[in-house]
N, C-alpha and C. Protein backbone atom coordinates (compact mmCIF):
# COMPACT_ATOMS: atom_id res chain seq x y z
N UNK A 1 10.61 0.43 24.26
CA UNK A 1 9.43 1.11 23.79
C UNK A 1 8.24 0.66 24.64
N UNK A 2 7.35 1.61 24.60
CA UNK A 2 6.00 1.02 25.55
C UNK A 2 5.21 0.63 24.91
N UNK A 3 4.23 0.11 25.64
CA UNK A 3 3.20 -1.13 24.52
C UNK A 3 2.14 0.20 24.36
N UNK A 4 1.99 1.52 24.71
CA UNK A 4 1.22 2.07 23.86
C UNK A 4 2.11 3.05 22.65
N UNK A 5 3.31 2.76 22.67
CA UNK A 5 4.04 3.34 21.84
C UNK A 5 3.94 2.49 20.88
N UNK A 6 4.38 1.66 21.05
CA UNK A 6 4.21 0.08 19.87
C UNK A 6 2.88 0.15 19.55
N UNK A 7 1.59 -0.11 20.15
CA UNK A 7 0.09 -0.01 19.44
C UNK A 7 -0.03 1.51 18.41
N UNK A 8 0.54 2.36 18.68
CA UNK A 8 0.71 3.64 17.60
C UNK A 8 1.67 3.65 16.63
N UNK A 9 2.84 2.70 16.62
CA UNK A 9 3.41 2.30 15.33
C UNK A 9 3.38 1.60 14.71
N UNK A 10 2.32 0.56 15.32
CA UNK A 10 1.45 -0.36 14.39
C UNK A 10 0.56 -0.30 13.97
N UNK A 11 -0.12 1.00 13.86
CA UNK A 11 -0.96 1.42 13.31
C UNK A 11 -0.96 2.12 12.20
N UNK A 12 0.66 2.66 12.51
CA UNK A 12 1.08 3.79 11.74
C UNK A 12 1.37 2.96 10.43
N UNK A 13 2.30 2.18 10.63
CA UNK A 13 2.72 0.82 9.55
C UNK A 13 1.40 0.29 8.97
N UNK A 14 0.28 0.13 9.62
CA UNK A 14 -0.51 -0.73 8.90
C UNK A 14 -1.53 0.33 8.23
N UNK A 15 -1.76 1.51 8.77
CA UNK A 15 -2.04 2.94 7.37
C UNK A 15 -1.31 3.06 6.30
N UNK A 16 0.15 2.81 6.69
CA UNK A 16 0.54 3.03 5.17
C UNK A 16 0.74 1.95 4.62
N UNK A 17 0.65 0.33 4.99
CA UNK A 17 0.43 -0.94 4.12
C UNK A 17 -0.71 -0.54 3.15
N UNK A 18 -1.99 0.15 3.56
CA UNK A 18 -3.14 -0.14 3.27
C UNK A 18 -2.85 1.65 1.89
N UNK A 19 -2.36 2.60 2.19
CA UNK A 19 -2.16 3.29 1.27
C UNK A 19 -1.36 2.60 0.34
N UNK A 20 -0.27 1.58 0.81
CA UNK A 20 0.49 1.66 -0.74
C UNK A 20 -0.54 0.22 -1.61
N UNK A 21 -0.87 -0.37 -0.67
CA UNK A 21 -1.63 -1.22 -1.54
C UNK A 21 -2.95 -0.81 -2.02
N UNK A 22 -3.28 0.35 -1.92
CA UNK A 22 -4.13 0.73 -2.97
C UNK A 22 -3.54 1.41 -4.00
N UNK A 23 -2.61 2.02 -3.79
CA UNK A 23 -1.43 2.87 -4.75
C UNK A 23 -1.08 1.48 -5.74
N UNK A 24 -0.86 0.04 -5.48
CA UNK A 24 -0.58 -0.55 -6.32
C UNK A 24 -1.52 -1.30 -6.78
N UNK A 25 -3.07 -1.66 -6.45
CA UNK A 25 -4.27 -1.94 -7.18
C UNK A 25 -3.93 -0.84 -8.37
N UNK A 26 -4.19 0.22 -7.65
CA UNK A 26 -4.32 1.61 -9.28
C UNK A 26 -3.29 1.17 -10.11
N UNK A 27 -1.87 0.77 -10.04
CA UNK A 27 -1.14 0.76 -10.96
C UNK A 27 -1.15 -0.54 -11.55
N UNK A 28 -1.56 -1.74 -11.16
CA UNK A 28 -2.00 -2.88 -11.42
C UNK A 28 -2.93 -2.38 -12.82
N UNK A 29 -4.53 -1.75 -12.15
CA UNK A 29 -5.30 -1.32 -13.08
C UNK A 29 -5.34 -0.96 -14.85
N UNK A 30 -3.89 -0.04 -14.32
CA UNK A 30 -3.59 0.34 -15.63
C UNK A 30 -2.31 -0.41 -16.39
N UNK A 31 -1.57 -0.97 -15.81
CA UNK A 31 -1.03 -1.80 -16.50
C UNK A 31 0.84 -1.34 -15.88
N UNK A 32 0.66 -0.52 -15.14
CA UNK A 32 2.20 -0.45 -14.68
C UNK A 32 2.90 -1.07 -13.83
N UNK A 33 4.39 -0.82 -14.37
CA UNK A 33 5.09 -1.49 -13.24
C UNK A 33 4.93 -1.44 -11.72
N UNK A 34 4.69 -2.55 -10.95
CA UNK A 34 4.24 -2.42 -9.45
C UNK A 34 5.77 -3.06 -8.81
N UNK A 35 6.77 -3.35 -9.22
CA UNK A 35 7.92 -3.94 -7.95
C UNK A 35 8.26 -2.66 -7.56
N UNK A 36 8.33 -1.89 -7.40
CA UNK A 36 8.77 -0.95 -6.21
C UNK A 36 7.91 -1.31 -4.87
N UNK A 37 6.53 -1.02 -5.67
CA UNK A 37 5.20 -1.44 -4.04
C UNK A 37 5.35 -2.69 -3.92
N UNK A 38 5.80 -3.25 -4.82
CA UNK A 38 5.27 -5.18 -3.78
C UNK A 38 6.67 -5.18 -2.91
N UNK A 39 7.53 -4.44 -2.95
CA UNK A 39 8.85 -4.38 -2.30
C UNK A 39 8.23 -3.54 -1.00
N UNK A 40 7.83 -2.60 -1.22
CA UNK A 40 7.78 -1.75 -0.08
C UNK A 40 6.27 -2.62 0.77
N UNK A 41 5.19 -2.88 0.63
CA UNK A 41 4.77 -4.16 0.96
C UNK A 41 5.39 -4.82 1.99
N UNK A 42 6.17 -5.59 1.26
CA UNK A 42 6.85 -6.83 2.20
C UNK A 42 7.78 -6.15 3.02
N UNK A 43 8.67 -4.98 2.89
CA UNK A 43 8.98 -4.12 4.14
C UNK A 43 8.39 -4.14 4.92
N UNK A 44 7.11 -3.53 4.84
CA UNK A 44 6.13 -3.16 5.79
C UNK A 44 5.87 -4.21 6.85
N UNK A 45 5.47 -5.38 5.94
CA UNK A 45 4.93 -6.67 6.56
C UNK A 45 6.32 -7.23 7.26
N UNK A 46 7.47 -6.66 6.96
CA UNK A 46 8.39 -7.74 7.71
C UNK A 46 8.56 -6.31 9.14
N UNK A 47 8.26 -5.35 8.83
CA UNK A 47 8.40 -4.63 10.16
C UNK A 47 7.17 -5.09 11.21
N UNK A 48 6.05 -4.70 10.50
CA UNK A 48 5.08 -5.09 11.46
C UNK A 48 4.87 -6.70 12.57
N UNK A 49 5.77 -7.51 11.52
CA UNK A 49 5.67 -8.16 12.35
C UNK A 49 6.67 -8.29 13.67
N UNK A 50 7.99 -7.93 13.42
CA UNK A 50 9.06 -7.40 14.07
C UNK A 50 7.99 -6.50 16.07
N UNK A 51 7.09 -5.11 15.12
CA UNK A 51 6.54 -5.04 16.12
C UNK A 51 5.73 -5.98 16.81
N UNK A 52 5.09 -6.65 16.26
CA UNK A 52 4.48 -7.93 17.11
C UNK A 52 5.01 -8.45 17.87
N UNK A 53 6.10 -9.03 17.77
CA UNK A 53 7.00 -9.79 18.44
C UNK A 53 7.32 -8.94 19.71
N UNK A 54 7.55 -7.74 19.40
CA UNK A 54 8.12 -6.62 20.64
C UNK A 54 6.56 -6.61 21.41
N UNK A 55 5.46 -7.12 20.61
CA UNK A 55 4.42 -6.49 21.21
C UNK A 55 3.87 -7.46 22.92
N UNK A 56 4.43 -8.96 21.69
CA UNK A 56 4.27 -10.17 22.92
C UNK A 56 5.20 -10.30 24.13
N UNK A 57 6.22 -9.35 23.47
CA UNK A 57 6.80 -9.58 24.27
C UNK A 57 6.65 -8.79 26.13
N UNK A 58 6.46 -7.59 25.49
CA UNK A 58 5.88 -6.24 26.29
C UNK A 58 4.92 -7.58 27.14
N UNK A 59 3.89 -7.48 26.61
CA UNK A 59 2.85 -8.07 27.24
C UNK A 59 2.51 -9.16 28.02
N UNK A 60 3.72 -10.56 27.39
CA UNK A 60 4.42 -11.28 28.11
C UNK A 60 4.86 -10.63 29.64
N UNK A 61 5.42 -9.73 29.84
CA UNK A 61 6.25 -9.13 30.80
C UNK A 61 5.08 -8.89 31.61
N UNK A 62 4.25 -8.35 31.53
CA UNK A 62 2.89 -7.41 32.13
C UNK A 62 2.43 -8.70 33.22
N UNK A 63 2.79 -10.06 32.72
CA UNK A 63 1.93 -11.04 34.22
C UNK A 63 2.53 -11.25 35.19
């Protein structure tokens, strides 16, 4: 993958971290069950960092 392919799917991942964690403030709010989102959450967060790693690595390469 290219490192501007990777900077657009880490972006993409970290739009929808930031949608579901407001999706689970609201359900917090009212009192509902949230383990589906704190699951999908830590998905997120274990991909993104996954891209990181690809990201240093890319970039590593670049000197």
């Amino acid at each position: 993958m290219k490192k501007s392919e990777l900077e657009y799917k880490m972006n993409e991942v970290k739009d929808d971290y930031i949608r579901i964690q407001r999706d689970l403030e609201k359900l917090e709010s009212v009192g509902r069950n949230t383990d589906k989102h704190l699951k999908i959450l830590d998905e997120l967060e274990k991909e993104l960092a996954d891209l990181h790693k690809q990201f240093a690595v890319l970039d590593h390469q670049t000197f």
